[in-house]
PDB file of N, CA and C in Angstrom:
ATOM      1  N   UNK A   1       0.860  -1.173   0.000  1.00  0.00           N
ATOM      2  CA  UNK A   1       0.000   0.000   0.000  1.00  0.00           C
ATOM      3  C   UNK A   1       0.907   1.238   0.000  1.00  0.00           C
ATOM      4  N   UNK A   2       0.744   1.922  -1.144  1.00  0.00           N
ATOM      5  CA  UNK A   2       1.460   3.397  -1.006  1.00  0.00           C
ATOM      6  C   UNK A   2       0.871   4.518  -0.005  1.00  0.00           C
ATOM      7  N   UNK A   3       1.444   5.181   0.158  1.00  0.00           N
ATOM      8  CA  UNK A   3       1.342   6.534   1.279  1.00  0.00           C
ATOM      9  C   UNK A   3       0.014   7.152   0.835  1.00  0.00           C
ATOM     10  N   UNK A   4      -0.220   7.384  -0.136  1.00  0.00           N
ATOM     11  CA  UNK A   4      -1.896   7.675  -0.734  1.00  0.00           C
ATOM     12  C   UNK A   4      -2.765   6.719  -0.261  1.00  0.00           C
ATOM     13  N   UNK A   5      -2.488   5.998  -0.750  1.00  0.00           N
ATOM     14  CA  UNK A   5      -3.688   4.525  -0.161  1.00  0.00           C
ATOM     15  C   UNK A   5      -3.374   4.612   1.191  1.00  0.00           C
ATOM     16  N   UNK A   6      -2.985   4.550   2.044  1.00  0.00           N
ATOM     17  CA  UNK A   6      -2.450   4.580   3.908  1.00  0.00           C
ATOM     18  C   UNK A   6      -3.351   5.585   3.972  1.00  0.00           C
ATOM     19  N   UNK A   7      -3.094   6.727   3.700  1.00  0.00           N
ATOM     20  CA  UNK A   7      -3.819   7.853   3.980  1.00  0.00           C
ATOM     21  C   UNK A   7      -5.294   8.165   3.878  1.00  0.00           C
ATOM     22  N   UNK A   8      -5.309   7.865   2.581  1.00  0.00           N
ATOM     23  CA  UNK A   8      -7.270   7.281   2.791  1.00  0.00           C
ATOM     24  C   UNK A   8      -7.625   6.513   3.421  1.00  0.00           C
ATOM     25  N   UNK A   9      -7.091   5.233   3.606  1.00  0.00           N
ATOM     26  CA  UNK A   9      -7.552   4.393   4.357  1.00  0.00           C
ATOM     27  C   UNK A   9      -7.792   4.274   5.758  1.00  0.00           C
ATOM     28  N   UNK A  10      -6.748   5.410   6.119  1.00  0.00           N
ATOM     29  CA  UNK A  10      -7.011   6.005   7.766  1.00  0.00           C
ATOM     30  C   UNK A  10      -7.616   7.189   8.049  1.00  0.00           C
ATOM     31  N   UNK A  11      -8.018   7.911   6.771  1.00  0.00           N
ATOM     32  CA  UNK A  11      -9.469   9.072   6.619  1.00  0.00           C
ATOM     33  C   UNK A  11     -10.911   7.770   6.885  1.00  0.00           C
ATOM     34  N   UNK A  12     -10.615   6.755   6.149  1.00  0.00           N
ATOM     35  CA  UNK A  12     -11.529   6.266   6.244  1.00  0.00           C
ATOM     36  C   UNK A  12     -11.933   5.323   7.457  1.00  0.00           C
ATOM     37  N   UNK A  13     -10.756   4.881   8.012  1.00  0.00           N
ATOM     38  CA  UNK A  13     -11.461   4.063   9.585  1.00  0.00           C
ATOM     39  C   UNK A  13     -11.805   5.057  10.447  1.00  0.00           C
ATOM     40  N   UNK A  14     -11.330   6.648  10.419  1.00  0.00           N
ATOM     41  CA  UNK A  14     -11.665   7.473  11.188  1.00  0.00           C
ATOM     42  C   UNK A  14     -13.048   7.841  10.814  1.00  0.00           C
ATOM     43  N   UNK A  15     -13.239   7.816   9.640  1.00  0.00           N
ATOM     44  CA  UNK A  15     -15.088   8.255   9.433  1.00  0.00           C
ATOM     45  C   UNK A  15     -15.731   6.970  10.083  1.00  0.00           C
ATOM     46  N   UNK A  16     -15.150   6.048   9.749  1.00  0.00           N
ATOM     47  CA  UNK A  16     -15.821   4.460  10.608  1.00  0.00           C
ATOM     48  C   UNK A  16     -16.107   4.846  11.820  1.00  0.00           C
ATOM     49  N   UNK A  17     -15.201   5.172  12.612  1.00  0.00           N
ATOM     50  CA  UNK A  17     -15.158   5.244  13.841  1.00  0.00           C
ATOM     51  C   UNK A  17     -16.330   6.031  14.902  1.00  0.00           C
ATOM     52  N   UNK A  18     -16.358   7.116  13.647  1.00  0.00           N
ATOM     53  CA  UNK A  18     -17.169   8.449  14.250  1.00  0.00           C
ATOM     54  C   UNK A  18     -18.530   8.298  13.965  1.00  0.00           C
ATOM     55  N   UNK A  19     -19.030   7.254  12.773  1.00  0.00           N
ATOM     56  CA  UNK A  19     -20.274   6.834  12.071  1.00  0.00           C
ATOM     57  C   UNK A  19     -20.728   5.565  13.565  1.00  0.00           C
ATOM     58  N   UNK A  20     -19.917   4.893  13.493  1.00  0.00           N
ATOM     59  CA  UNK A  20     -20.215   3.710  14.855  1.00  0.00           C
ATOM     60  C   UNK A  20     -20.171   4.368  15.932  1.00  0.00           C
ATOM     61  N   UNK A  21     -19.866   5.664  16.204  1.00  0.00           N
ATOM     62  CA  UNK A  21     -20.278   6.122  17.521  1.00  0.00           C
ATOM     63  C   UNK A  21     -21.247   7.228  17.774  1.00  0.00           C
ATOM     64  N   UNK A  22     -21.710   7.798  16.680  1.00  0.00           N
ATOM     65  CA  UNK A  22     -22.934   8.235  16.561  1.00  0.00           C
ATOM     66  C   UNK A  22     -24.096   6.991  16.393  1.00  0.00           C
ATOM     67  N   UNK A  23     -24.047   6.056  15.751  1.00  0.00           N
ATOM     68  CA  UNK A  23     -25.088   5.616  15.840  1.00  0.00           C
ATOM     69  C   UNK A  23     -25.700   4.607  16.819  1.00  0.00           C
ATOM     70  N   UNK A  24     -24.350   4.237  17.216  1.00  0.00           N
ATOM     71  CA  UNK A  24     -24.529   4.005  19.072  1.00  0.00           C
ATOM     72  C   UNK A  24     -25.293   4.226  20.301  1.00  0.00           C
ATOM     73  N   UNK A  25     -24.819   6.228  19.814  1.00  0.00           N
ATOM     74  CA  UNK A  25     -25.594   6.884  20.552  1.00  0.00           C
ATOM     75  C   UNK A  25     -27.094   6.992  20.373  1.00  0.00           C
ATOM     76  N   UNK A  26     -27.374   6.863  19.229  1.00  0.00           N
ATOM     77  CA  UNK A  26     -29.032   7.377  18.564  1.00  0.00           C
ATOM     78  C   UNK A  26     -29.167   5.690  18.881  1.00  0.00           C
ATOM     79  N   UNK A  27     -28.607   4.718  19.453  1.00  0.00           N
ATOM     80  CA  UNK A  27     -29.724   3.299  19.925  1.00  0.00           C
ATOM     81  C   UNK A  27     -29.733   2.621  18.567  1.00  0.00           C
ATOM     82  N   UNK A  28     -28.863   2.390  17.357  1.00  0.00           N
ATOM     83  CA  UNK A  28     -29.078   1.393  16.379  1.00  0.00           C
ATOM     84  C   UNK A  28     -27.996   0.429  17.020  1.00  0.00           C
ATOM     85  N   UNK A  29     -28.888  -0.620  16.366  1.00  0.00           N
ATOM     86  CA  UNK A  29     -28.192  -2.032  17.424  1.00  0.00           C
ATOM     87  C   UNK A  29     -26.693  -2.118  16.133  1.00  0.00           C
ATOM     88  N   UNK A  30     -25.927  -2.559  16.929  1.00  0.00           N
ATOM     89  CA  UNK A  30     -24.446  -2.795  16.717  1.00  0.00           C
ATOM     90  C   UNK A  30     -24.889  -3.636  15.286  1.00  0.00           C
ATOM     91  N   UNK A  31     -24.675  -4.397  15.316  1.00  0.00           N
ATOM     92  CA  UNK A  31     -24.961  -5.472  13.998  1.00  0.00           C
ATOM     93  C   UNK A  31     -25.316  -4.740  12.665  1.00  0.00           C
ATOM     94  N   UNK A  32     -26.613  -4.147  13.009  1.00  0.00           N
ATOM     95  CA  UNK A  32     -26.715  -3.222  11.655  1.00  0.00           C
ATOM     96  C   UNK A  32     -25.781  -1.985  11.581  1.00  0.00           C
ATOM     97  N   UNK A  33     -25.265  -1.796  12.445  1.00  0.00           N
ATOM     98  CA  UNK A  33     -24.377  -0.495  12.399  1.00  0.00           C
ATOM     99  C   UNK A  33     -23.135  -1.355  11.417  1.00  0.00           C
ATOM    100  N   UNK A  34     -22.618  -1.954  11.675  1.00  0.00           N
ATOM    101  CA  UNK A  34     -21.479  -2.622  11.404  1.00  0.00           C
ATOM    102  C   UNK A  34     -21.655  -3.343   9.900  1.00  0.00           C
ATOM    103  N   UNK A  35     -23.164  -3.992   9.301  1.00  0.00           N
ATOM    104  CA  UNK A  35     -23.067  -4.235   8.376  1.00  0.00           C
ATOM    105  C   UNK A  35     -23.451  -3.240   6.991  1.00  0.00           C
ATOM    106  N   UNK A  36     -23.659  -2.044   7.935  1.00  0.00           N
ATOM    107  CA  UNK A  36     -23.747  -1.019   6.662  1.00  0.00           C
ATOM    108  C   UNK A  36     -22.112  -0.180   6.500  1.00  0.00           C
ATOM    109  N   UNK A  37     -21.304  -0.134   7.645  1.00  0.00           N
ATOM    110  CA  UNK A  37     -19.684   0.267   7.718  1.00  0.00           C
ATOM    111  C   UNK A  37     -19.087  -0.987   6.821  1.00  0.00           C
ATOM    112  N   UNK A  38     -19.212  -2.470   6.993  1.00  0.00           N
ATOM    113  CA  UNK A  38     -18.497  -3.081   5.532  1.00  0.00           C
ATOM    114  C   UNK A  38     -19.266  -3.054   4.453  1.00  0.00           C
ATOM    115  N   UNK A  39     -20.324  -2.724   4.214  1.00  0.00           N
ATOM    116  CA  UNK A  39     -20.582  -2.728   2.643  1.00  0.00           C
ATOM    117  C   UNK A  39     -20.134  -0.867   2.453  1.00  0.00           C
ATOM    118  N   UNK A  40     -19.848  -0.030   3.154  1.00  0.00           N
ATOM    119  CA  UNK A  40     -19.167   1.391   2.666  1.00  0.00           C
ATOM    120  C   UNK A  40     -17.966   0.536   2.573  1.00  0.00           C
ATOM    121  N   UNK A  41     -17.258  -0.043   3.301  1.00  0.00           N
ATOM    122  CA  UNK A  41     -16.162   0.071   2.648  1.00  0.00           C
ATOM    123  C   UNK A  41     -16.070  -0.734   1.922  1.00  0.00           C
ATOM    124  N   UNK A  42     -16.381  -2.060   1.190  1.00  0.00           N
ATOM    125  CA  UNK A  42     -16.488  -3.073   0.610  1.00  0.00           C
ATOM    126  C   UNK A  42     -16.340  -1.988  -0.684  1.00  0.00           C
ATOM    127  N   UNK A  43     -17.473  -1.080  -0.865  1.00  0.00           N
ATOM    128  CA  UNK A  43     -18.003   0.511  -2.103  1.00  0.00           C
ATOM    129  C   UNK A  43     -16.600   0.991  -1.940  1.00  0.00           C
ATOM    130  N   UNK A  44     -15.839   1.458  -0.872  1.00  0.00           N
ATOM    131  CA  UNK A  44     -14.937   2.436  -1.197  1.00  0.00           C
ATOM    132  C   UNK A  44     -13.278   1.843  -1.790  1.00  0.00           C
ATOM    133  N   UNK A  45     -13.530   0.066  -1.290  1.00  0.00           N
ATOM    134  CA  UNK A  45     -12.679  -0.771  -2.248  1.00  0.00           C
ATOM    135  C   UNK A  45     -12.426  -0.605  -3.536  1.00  0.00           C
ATOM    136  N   UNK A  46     -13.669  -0.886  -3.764  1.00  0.00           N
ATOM    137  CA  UNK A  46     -14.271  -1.182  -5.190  1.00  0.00           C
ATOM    138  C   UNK A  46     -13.710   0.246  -5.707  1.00  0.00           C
ATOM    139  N   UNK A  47     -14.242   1.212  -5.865  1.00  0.00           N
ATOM    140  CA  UNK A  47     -14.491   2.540  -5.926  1.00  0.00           C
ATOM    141  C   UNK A  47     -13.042   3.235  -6.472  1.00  0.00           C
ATOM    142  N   UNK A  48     -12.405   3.647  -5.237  1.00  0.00           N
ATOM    143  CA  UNK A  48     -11.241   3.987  -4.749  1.00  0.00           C
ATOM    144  C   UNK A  48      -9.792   3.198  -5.257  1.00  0.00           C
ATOM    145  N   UNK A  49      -9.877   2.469  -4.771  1.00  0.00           N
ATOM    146  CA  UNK A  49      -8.442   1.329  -4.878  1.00  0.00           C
ATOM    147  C   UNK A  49      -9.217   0.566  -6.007  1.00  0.00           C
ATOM    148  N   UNK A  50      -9.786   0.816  -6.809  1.00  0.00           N
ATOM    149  CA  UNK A  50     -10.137  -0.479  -7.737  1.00  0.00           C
ATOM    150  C   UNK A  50     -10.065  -2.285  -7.103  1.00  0.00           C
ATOM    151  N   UNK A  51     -10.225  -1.960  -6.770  1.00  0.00           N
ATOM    152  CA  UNK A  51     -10.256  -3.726  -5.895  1.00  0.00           C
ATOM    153  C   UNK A  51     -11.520  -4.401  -6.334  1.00  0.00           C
ATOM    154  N   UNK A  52     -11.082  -5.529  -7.158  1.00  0.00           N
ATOM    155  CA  UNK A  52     -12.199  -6.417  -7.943  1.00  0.00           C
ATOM    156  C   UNK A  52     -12.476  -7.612  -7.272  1.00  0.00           C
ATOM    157  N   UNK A  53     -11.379  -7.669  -6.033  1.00  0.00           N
ATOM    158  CA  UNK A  53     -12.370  -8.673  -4.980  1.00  0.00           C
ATOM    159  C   UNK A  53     -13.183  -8.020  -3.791  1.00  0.00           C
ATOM    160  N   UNK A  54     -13.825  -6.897  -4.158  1.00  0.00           N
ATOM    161  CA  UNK A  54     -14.394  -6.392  -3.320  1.00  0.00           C
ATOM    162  C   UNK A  54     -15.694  -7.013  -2.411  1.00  0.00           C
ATOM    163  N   UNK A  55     -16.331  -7.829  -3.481  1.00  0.00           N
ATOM    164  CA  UNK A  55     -17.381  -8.726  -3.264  1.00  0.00           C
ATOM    165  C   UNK A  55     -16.856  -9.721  -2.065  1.00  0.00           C
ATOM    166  N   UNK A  56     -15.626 -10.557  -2.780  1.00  0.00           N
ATOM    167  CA  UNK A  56     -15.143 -11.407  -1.736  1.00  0.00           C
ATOM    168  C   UNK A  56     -14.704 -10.368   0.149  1.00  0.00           C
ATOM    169  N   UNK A  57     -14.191  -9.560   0.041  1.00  0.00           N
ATOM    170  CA  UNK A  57     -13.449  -8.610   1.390  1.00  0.00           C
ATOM    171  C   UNK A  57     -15.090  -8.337   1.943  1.00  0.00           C
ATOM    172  N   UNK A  58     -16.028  -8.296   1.672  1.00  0.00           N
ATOM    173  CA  UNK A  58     -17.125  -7.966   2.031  1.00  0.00           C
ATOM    174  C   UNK A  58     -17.639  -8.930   2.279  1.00  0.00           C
ATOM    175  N   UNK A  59     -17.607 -10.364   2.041  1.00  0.00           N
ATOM    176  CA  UNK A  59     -18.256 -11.255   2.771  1.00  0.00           C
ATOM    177  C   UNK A  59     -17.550 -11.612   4.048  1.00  0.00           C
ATOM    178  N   UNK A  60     -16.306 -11.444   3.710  1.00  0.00           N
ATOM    179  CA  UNK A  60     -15.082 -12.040   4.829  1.00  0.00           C
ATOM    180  C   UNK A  60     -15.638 -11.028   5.814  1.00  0.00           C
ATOM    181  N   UNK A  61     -15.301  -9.863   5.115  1.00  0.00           N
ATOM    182  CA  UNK A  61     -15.665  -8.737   6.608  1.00  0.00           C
ATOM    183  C   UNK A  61     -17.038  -9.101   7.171  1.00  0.00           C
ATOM    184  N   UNK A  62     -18.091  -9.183   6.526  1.00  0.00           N
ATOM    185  CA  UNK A  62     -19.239 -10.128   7.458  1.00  0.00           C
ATOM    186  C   UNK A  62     -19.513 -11.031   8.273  1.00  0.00           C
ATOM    187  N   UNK A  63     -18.783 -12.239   7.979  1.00  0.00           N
ATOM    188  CA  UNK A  63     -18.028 -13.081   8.092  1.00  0.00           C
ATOM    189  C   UNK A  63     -17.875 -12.612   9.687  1.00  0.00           C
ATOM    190  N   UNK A  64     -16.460 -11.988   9.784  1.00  0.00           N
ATOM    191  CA  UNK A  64     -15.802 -11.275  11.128  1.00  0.00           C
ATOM    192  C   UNK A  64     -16.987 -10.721  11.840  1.00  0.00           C
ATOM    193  N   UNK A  65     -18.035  -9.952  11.278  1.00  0.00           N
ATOM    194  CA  UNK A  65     -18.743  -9.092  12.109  1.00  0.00           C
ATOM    195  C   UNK A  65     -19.850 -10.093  12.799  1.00  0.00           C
ATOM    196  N   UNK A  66     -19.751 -10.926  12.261  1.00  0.00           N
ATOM    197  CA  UNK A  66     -21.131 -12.186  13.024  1.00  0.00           C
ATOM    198  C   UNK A  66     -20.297 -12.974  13.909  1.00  0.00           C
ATOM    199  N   UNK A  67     -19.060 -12.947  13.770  1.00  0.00           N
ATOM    200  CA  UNK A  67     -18.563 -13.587  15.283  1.00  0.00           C
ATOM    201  C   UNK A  67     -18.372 -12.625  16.047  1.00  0.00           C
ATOM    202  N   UNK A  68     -17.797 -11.324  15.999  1.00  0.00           N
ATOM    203  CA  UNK A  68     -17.884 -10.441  17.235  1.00  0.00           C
ATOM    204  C   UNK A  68     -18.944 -10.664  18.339  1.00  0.00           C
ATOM    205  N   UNK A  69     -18.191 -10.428  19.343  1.00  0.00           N
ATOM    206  CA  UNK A  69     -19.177 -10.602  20.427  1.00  0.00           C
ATOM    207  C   UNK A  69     -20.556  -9.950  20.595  1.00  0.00           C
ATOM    208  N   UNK A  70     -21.530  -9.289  21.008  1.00  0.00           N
ATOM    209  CA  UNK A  70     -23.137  -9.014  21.213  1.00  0.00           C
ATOM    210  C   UNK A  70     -22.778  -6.875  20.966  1.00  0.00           C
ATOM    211  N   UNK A  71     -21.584  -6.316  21.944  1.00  0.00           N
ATOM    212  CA  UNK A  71     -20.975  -5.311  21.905  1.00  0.00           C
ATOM    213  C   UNK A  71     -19.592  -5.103  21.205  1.00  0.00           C
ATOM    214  N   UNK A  72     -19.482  -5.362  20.171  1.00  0.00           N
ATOM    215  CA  UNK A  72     -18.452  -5.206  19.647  1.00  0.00           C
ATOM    216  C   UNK A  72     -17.699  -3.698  19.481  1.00  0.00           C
ATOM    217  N   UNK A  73     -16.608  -3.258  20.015  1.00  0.00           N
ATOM    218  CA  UNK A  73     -16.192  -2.032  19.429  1.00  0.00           C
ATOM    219  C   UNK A  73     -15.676  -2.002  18.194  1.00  0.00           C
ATOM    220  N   UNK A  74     -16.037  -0.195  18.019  1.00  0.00           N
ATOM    221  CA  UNK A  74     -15.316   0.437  16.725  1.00  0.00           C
ATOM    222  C   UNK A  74     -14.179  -0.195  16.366  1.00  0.00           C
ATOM    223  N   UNK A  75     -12.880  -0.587  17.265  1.00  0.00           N
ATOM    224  CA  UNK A  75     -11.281  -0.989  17.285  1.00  0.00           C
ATOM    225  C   UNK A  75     -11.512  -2.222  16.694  1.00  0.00           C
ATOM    226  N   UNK A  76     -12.439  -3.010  16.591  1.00  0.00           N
ATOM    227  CA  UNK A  76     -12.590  -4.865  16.074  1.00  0.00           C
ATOM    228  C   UNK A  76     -13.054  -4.572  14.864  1.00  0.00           C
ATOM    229  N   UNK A  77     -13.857  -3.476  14.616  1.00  0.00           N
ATOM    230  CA  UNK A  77     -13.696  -3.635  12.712  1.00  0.00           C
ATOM    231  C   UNK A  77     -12.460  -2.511  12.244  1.00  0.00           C
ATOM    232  N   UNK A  78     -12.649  -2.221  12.968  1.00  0.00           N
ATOM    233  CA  UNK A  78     -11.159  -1.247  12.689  1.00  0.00           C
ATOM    234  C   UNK A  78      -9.763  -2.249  11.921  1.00  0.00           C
ATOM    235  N   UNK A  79      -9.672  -2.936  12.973  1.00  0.00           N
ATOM    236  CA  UNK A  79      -8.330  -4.126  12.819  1.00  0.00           C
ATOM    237  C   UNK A  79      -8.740  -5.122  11.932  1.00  0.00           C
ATOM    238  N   UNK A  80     -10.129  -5.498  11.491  1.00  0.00           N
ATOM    239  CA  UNK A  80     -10.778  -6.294  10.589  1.00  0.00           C
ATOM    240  C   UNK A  80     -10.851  -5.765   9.231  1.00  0.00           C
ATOM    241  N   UNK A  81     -10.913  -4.237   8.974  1.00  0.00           N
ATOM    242  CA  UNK A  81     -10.511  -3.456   8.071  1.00  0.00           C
ATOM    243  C   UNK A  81      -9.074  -2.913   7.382  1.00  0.00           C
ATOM    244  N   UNK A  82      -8.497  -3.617   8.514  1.00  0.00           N
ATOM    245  CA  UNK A  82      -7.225  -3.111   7.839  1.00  0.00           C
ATOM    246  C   UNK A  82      -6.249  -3.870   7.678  1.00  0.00           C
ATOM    247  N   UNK A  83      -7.098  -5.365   7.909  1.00  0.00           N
ATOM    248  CA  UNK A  83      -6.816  -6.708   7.307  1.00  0.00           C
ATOM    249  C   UNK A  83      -6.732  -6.877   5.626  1.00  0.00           C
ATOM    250  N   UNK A  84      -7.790  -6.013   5.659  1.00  0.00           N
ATOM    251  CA  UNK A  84      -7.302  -6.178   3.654  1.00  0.00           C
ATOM    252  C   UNK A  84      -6.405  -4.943   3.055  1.00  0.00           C
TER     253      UNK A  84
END
């Protein structure tokens, strides 16, 4: 990953971060919070970095988000995101 790609990609767990903790607050249950943060980024794969296994990084990241525990934090898709 070049210094461009690093750099978006940590604009982008920081919008993660701030999106999962607003909607926290407003009472949407974790699960749906989390499966609308990997299909944005699954989009900003695709999108952005041209990444044509985007389909596949988006199931995996699902995948991850259905074993997280009941409260999962922001930091567990964070580190699950920056797995790909």
């Amino acid at each position: 990953m070049n210094k461009q790609q690093e750099k978006a990609m940590q604009k982008m767990l920081i919008s993660v971060q701030q999106q999962l903790e607003i909607a926290t607050e407003k009472g949407v249950p974790p699960n749906l919070c989390f499966t609308a943060v990997i299909a944005q980024s699954a989009g900003y794969l695709a999108r952005v970095e041209g990444r044509c296994d985007a389909a596949a990084i988006l199931a995996d990241l699902h995948a991850q988000v259905l074993a997280l525990p009941d409260q999962p934090s922001s930091s567990s898709v964070s580190d699950a995101l920056r797995m790909h």
